[in-house]
Structures are given as C-alpha cells and as structure tokens.
N, C-alpha and C. Protein backbone atom coordinates (compact mmCIF):
# COMPACT_ATOMS: atom_id res chain seq x y z
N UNK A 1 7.70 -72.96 87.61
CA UNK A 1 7.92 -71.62 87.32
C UNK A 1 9.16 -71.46 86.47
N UNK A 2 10.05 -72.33 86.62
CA UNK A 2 11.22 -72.57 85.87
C UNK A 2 10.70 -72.38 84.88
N UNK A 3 10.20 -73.38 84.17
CA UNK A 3 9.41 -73.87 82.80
C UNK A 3 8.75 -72.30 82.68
N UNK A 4 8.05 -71.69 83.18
CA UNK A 4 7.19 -70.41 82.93
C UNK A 4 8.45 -69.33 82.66
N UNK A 5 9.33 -69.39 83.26
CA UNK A 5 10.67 -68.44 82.84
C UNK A 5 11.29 -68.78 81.76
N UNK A 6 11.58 -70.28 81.57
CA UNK A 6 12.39 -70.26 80.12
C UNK A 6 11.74 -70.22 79.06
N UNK A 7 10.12 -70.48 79.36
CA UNK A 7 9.14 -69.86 78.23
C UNK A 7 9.25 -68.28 77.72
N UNK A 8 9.27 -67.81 78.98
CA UNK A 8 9.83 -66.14 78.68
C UNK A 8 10.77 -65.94 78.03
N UNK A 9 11.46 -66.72 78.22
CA UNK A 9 12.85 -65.76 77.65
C UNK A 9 13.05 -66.85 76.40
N UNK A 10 13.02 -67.44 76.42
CA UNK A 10 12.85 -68.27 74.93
C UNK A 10 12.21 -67.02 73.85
N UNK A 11 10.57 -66.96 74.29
CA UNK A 11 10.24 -65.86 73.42
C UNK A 11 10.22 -64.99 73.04
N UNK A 12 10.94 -64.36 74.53
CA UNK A 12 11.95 -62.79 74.17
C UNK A 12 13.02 -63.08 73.35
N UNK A 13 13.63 -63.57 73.64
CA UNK A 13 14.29 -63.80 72.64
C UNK A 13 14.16 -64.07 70.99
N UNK A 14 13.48 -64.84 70.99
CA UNK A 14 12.71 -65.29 69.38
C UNK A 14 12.29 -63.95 69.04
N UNK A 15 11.95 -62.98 69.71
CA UNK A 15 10.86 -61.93 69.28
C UNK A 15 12.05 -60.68 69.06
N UNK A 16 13.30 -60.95 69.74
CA UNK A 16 14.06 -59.81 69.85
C UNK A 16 14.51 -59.90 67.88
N UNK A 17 15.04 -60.85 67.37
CA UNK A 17 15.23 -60.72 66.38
C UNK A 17 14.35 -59.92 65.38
N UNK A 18 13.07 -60.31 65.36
CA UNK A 18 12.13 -60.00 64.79
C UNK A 18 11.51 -58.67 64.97
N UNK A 19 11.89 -57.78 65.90
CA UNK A 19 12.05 -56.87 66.48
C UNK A 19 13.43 -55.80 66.00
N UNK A 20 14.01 -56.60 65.90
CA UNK A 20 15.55 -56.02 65.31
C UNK A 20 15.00 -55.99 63.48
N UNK A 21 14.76 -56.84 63.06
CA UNK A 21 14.05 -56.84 61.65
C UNK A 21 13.77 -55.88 61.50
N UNK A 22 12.59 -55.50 62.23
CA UNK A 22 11.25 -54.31 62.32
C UNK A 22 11.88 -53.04 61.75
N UNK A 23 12.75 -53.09 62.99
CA UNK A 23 13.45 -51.67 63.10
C UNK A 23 14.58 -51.42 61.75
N UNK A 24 15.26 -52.56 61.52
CA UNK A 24 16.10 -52.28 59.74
C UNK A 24 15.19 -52.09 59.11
N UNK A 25 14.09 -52.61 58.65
CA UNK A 25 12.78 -52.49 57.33
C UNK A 25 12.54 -51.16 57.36
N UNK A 26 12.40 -50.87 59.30
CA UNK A 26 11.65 -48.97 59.24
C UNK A 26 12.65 -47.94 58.75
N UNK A 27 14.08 -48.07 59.11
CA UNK A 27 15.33 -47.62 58.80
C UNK A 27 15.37 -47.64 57.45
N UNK A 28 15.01 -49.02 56.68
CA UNK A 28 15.34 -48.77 55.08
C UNK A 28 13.85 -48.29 54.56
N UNK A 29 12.76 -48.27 54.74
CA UNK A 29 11.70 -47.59 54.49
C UNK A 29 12.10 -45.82 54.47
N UNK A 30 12.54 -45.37 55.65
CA UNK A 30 12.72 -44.32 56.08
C UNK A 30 13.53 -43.30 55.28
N UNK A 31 15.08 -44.14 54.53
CA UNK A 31 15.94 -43.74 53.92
C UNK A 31 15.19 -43.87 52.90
N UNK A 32 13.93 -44.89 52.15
CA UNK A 32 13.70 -44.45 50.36
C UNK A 32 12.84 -43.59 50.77
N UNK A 33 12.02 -43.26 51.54
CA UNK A 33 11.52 -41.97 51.79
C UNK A 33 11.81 -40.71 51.54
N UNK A 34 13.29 -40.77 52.06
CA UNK A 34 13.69 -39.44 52.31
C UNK A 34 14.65 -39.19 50.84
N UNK A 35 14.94 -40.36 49.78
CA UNK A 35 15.53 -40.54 48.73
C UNK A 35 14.59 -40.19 47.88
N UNK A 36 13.11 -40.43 47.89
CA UNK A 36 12.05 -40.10 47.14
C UNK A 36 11.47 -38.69 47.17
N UNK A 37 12.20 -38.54 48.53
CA UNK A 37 11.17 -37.02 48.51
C UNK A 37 12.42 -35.92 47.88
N UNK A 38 13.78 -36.26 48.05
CA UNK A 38 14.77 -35.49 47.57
C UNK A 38 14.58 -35.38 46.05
N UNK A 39 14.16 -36.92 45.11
CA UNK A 39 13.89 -36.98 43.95
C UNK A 39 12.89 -35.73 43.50
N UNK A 40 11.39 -36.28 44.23
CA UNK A 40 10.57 -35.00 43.73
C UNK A 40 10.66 -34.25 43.90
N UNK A 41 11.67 -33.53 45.00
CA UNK A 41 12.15 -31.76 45.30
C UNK A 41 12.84 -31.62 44.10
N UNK A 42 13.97 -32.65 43.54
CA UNK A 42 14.68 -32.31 42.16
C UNK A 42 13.79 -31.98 40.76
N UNK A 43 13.26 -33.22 40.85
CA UNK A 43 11.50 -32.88 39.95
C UNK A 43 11.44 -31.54 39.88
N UNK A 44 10.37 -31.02 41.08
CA UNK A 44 10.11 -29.87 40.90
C UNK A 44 10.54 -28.78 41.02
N UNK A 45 12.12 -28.97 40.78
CA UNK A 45 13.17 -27.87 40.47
C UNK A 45 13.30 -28.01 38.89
N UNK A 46 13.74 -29.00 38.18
CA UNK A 46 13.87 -29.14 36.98
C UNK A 46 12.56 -28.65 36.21
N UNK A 47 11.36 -28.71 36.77
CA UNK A 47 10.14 -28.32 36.10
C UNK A 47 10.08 -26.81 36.28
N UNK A 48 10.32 -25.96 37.00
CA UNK A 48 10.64 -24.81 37.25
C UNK A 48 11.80 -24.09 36.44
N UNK A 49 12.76 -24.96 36.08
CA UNK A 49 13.87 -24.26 35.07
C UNK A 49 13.55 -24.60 33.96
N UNK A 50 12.74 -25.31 33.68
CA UNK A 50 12.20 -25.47 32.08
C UNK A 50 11.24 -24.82 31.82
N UNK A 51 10.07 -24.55 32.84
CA UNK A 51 9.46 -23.57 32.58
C UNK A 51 10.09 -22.06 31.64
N UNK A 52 11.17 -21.64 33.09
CA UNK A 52 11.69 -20.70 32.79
C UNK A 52 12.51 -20.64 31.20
N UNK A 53 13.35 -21.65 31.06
CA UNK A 53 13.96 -21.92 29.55
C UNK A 53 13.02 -21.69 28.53
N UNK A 54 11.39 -22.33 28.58
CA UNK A 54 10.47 -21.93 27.25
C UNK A 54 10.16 -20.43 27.42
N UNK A 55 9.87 -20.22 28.45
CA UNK A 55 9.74 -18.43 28.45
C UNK A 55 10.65 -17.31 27.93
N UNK A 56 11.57 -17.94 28.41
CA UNK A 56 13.29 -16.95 27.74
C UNK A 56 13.02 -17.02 26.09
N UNK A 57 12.96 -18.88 25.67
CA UNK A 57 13.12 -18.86 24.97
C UNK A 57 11.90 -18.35 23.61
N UNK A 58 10.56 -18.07 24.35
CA UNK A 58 9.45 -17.09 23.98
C UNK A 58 9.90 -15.57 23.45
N UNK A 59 10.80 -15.21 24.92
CA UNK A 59 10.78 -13.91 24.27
C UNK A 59 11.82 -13.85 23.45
N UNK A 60 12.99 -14.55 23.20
CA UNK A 60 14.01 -13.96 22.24
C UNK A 60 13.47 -14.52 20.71
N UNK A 61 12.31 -15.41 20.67
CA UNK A 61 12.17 -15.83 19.11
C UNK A 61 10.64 -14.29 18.79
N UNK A 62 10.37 -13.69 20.35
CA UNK A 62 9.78 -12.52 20.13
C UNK A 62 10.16 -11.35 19.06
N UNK A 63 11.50 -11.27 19.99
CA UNK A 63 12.73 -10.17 19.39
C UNK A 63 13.20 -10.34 17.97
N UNK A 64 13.39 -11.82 17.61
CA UNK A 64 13.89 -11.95 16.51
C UNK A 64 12.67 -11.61 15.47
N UNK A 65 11.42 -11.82 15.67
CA UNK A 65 10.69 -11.91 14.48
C UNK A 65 9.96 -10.08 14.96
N UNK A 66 10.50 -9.63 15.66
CA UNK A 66 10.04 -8.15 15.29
C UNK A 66 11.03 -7.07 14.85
N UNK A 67 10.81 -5.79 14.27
CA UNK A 67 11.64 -5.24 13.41
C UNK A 67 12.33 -4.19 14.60
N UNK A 68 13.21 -4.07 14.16
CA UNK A 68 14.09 -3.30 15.17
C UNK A 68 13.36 -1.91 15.86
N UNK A 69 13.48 -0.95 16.54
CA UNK A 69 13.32 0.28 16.68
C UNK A 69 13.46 1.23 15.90
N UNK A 70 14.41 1.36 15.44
CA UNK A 70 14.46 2.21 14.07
C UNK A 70 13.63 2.14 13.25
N UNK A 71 13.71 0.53 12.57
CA UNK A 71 12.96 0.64 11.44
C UNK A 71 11.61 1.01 11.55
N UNK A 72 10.96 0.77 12.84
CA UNK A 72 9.43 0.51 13.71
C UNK A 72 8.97 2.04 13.89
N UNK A 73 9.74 2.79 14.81
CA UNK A 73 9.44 4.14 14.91
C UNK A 73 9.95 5.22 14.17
N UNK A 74 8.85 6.49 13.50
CA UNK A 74 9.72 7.11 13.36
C UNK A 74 9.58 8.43 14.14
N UNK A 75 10.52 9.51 13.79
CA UNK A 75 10.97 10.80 14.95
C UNK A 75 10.20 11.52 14.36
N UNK A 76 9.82 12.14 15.59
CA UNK A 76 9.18 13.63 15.62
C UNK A 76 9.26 14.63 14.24
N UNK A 77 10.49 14.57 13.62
CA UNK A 77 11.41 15.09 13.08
C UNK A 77 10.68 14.43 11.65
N UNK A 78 10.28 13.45 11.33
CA UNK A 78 9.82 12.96 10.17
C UNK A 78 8.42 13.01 10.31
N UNK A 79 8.18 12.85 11.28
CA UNK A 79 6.30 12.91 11.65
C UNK A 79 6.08 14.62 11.03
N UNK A 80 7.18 15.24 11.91
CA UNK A 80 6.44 16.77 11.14
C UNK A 80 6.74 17.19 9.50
N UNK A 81 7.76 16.27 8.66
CA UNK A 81 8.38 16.91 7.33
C UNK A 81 6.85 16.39 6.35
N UNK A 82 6.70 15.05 7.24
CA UNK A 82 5.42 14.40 6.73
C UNK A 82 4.12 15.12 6.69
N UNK A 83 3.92 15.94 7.94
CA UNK A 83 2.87 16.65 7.93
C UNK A 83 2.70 17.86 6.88
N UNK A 84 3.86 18.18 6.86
CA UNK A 84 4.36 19.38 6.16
C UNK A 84 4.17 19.00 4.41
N UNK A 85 4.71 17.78 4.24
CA UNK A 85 4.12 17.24 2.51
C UNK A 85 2.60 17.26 2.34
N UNK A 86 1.68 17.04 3.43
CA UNK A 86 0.75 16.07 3.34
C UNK A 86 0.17 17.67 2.71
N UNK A 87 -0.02 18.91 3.73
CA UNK A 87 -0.33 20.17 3.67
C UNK A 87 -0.32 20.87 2.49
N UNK A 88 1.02 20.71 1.67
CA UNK A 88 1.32 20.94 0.52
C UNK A 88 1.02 19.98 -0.33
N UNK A 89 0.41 18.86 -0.41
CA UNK A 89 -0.30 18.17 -1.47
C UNK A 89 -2.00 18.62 -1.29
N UNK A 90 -2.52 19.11 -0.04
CA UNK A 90 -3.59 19.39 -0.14
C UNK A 90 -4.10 20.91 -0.44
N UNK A 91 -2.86 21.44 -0.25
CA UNK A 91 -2.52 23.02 -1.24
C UNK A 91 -2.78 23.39 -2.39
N UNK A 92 -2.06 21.78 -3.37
CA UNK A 92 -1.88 21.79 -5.12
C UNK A 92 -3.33 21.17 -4.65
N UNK A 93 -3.93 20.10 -4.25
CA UNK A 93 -4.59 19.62 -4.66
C UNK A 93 -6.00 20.87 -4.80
N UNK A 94 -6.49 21.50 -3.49
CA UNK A 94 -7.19 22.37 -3.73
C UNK A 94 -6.97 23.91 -4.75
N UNK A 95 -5.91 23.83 -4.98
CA UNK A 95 -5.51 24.45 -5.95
C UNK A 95 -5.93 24.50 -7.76
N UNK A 96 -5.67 23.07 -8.14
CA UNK A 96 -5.93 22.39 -8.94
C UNK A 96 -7.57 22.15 -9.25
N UNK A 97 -8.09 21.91 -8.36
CA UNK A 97 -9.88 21.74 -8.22
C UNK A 97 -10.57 23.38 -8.66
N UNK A 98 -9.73 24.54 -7.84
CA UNK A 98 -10.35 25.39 -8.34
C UNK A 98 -9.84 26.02 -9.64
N UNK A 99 -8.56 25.22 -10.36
CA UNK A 99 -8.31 25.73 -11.91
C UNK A 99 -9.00 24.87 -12.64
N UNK A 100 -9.82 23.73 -12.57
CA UNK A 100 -10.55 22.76 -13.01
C UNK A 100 -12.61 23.09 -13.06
N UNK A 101 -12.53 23.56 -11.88
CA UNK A 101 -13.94 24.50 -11.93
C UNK A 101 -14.16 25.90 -12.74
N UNK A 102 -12.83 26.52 -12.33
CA UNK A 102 -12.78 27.46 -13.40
C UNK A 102 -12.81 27.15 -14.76
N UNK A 103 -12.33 26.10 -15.33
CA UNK A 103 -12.52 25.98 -16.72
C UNK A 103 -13.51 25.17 -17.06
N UNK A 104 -13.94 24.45 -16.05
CA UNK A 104 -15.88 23.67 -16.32
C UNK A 104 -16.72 25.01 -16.61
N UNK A 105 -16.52 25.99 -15.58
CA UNK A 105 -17.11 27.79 -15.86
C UNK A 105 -16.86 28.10 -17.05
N UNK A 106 -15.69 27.90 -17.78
CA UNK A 106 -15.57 29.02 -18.67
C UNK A 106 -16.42 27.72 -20.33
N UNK A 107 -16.04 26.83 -20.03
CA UNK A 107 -16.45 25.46 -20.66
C UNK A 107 -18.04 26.21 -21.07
N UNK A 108 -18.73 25.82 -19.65
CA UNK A 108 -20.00 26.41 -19.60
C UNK A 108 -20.83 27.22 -20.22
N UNK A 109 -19.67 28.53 -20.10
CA UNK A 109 -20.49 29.69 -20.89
C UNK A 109 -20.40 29.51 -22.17
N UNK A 110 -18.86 29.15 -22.44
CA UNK A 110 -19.02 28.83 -24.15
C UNK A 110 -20.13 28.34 -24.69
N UNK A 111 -20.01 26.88 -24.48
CA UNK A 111 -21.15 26.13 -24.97
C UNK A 111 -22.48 26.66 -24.88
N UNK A 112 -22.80 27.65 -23.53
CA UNK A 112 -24.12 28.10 -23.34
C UNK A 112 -24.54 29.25 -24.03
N UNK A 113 -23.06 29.97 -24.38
CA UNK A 113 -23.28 31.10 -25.37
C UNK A 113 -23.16 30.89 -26.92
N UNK A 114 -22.53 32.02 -27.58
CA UNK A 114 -22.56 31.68 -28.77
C UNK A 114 -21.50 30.98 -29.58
N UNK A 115 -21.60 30.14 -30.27
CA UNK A 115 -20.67 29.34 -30.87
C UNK A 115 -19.11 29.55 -31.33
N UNK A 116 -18.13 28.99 -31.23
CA UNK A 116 -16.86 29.12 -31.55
C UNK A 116 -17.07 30.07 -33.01
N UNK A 117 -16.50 30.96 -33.43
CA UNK A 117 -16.45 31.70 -34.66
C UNK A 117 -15.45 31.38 -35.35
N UNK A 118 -15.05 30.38 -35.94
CA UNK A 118 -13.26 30.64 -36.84
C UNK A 118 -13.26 31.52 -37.87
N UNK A 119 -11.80 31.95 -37.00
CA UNK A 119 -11.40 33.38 -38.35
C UNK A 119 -10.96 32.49 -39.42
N UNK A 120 -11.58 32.77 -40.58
CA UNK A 120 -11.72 32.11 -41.97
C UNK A 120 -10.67 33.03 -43.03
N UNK A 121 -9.92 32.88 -43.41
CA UNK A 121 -8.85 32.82 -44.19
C UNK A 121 -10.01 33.26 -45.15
N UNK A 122 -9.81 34.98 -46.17
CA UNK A 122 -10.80 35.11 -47.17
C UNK A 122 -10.22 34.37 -48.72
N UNK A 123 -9.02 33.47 -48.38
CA UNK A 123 -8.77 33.15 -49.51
C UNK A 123 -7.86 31.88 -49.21
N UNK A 124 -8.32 30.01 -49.20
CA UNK A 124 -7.87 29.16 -48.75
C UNK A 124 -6.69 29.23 -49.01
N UNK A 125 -5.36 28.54 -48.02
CA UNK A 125 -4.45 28.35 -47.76
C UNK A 125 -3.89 27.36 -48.09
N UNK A 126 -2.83 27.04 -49.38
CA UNK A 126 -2.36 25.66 -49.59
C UNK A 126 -1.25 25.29 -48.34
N UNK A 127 -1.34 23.87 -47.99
CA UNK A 127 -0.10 23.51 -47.39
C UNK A 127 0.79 23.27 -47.75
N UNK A 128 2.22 23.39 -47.80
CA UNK A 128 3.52 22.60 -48.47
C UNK A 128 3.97 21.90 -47.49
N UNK A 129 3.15 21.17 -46.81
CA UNK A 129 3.35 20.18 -45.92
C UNK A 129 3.68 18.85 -46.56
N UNK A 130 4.92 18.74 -46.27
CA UNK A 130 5.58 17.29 -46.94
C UNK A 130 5.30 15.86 -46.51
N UNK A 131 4.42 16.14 -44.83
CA UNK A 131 3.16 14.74 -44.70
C UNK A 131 1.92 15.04 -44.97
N UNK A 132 1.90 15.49 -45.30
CA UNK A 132 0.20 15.43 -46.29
C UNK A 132 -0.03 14.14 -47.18
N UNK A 133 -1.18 13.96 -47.00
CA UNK A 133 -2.12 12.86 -47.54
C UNK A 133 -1.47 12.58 -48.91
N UNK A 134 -1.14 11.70 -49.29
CA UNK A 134 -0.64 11.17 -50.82
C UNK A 134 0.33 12.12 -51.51
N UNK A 135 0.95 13.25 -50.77
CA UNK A 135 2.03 14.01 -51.31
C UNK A 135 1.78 15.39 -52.07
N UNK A 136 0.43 15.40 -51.59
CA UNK A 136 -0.30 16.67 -52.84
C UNK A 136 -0.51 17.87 -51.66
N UNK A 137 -0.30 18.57 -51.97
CA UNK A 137 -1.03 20.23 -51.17
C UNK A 137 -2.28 20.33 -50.84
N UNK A 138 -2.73 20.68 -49.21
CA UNK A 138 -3.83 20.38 -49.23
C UNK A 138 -4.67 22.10 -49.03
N UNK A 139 -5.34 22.14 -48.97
CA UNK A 139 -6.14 23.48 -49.18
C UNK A 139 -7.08 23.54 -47.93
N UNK A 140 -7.06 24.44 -47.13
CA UNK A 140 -7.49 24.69 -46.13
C UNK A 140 -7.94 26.14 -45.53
N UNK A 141 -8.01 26.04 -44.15
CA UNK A 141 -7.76 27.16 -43.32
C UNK A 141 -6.61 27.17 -42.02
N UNK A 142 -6.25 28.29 -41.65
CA UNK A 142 -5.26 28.01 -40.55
C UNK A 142 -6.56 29.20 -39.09
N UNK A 143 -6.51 28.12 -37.90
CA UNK A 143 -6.92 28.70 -37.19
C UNK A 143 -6.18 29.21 -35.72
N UNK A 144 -5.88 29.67 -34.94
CA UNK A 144 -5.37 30.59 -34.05
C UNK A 144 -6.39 30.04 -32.97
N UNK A 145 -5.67 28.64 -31.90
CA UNK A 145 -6.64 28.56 -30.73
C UNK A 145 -6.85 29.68 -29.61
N UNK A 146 -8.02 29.65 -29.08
CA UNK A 146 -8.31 30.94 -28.33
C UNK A 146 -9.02 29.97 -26.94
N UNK A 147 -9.33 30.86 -25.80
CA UNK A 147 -9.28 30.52 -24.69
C UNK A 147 -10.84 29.56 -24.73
N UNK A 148 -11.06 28.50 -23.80
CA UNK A 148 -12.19 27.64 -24.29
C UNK A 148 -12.22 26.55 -25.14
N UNK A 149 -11.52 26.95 -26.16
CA UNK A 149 -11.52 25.97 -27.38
C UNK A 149 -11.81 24.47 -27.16
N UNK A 150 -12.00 23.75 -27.60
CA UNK A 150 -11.36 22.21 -27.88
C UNK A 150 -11.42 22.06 -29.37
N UNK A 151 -10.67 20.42 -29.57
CA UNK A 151 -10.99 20.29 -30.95
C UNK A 151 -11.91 20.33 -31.83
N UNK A 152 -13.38 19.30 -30.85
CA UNK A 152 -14.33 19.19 -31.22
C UNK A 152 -15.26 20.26 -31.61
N UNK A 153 -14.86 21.48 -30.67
CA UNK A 153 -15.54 22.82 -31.13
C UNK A 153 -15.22 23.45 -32.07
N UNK A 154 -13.67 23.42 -32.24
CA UNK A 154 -13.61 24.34 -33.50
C UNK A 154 -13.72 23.36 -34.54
N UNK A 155 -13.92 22.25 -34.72
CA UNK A 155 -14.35 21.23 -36.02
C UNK A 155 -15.91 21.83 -35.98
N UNK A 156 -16.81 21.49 -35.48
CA UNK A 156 -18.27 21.73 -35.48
C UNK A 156 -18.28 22.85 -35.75
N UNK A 157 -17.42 24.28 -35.10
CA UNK A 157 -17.84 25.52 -35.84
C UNK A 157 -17.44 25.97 -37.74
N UNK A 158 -16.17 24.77 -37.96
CA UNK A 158 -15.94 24.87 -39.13
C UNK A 158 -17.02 24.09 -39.65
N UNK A 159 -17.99 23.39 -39.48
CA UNK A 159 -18.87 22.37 -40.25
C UNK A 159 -19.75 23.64 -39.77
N UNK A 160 -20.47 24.09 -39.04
CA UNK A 160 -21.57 25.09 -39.15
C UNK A 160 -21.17 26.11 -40.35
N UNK A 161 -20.29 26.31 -40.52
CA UNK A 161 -19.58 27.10 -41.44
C UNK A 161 -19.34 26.57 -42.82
N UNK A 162 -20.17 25.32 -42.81
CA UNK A 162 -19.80 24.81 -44.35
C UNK A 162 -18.81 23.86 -44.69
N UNK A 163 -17.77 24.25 -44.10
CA UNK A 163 -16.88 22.94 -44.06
C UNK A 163 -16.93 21.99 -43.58
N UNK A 164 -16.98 20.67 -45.14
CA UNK A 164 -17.14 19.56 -44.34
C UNK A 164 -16.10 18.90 -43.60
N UNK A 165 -15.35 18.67 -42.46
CA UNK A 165 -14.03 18.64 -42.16
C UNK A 165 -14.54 17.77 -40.68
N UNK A 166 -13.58 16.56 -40.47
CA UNK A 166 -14.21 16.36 -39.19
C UNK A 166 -12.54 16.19 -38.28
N UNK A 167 -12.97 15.80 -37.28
CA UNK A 167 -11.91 15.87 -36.54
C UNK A 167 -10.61 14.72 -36.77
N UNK A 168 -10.85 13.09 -37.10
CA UNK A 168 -9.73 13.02 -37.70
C UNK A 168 -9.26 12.74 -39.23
N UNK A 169 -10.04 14.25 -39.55
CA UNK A 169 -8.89 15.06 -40.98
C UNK A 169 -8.37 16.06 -40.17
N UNK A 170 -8.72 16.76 -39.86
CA UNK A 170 -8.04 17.60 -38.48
C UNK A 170 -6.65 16.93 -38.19
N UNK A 171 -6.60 15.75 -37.70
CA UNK A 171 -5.73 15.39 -36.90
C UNK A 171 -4.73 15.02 -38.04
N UNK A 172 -5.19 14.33 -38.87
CA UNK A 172 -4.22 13.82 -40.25
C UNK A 172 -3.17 14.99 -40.94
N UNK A 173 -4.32 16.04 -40.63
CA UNK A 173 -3.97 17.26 -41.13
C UNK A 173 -2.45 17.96 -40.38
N UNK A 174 -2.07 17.55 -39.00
CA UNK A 174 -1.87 18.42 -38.88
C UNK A 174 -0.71 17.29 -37.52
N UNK A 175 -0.18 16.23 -37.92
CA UNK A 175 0.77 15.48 -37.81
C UNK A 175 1.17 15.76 -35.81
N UNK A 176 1.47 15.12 -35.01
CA UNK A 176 2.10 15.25 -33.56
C UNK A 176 0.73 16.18 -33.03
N UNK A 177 -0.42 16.86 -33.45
CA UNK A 177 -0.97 17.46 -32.66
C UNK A 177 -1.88 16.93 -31.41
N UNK A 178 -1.77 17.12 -30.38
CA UNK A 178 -2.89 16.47 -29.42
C UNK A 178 -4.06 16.90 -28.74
N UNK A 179 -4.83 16.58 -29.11
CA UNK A 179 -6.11 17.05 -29.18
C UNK A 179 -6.44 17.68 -27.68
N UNK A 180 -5.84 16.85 -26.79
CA UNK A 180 -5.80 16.93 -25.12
C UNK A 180 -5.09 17.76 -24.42
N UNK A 181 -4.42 18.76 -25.61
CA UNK A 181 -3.34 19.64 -25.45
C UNK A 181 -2.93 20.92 -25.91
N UNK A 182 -4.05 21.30 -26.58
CA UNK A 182 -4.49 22.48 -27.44
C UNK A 182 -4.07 23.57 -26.19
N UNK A 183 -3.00 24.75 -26.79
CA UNK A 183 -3.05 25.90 -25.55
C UNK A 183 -3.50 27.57 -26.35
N UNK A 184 -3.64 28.25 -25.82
CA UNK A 184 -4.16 29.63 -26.48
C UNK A 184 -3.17 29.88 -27.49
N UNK A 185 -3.31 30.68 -28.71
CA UNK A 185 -2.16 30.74 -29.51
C UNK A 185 -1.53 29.93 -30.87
N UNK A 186 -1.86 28.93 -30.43
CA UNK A 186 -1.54 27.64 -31.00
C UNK A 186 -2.12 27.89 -32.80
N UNK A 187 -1.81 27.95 -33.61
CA UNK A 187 -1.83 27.76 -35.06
C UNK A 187 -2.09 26.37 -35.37
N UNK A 188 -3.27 25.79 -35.86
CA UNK A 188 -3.58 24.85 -36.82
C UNK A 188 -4.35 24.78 -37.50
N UNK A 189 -3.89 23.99 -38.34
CA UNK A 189 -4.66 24.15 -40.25
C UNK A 189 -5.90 23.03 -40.14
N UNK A 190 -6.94 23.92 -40.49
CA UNK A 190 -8.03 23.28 -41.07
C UNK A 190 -8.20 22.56 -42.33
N UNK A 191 -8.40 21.72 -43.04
CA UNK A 191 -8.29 20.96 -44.23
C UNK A 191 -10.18 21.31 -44.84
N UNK A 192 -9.78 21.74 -46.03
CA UNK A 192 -11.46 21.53 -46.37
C UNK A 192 -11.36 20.54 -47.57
N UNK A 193 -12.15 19.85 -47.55
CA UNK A 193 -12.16 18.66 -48.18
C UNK A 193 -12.64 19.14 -49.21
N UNK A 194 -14.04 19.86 -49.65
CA UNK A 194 -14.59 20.57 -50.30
C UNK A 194 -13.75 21.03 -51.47
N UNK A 195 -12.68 21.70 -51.27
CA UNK A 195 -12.34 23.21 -52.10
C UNK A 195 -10.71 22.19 -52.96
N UNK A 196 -10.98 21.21 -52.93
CA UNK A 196 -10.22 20.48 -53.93
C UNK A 196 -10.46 20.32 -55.10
C-alpha cells in the first residue's frame, strides 16, 4: 500500500504542475480576450466617428457649393415690384396689339376702297436739291403723306396716274427718307422720270 501511496502522490504531484500550467494558459487566454474585445470596442468607436466626420464633412461641402440666402431668395417686396412690371408690360403690350389692329383696319379699308389719290402739283416742281442724281434738277411732284399711306401706295397711285416712278427713284429722290417711317404730314417729292 506504501507503493499504492507513493504512486499517488508521485502523480499528484506530476499533475499539480500541469495543472498550474492549465490555469496560466487560461489566465493568459483570458487577458488576450479581454485585450481583443477592448480592441474591437475601439474599432467600433473609431468607425462611428468617421462615419460621423464624412457626414459633417457632406454637409459643409453642401453649404459651400450652394448660394447663399440672399442671393437664393427673394422678398415679398421684390416679388410684388415684379408683379407690378409684369402688369404693366402686359398693359403696353395689349395696348400696342390694339394700335396694330387698328391700323391692319384702317390698312384694310384703304386697300379695299378706293385708291390713294395724289394731289398732283398742276405744274411740275423742279428740285434744287444739291443730292440729286448727277447734279441736275429733277422735276417732279411733292406729295403731303396722309393717314394709311405707305410708300408702295403712293408710288402705284403715282404710276396709275401716269407716272412712271417706282419706289427706289422715290427713295433716291428724296435722300435719309424711311420708307418704315412715313408719319401724316410728311412732304415728299415725287420724281417723274417722264417730264425730263
């Protein structure tokens, strides 16, 4: 039994070391454990403030690339001066449409009635117009525009009338005049080519 006891304790012994081992390995297991898990708590703190850093940094490259308030909105105060132009351009504008119909009307009847009449000078009119054609006096009529007119009409009523005259001798005739600009009143000389 001797022999059966120092077998015991022989191997308690042998085993106590190995036992003592156990327990440092679980101890240093235990500590990278708890070193690893502190790591990934840091991890997923640092991933959380970087998050946050691209977001910040989202909205201020927001701010920078949009235009201020001022420039962006405007006041009440301009919204209504604006309304107030817009009103008065659609004032002239309807304004304008019905001085433009009115003279398509008066256009109308002319043409639909009877022909431009030019008052005919009973005895042609020399010019001493110093731009005249090659420097010579030209012989004409002088006509007095009246309401309706255009150029083209009172040329055609001077050619119904015999004179051969077209519109640019008209114009040669009669130096800065614009055809697009004829107003009631207006004095210009007819040229007759004819009576030379």
């Amino acid at each position: 039994m001797k022999r059966l006891s120092l077998c015991l304790l022989l191997a308690g012994l042998t085993a106590l070391p190995a036992f003592a081992q156990d327990t440092a390995t679980q101890q240093q297991i235990d500590k990278l454990s708890g070193v690893i898990q502190d790591v990934l708590a840091a991890q997923g703190r640092q991933d959380k403030e970087i998050a946050q850093l691209k977001h910040d940094l989202e909205a201020v490259s927001d701010k920078v690339n949009t235009p201020t308030v001022k420039e962006d909105n405007a006041s009440r105060a301009d919204l209504k001066k604006l309304a107030e132009q817009l009103q008065e351009v659609d004032r002239k504008r309807a304004a304008d449409r019905e001085l433009i119909l009115d003279n398509i009307n008066k256009l109308a009847k002319v043409a639909a009635g009877a022909p431009v009449t030019p008052r005919r000078n009973t005895t042609p009119k020399v010019s001493e117009d110093p731009v005249a054609a090659a420097g010579t006096p030209q012989v004409g009529h002088e006509y007095k525009v009246q309401a309706g007119d255009s150029l083209g009409l009172i040329v055609k009523a001077y050619r119904d009338q015999g004179v051969k005259v077209t519109t640019a001798q008209v114009l040669k005739a009669n130096p800065g005049l614009d055809p697009n600009k004829l107003y009631v009143g207006k004095v210009i000389f007819i040229p007759d080519p004819a009576a030379k």
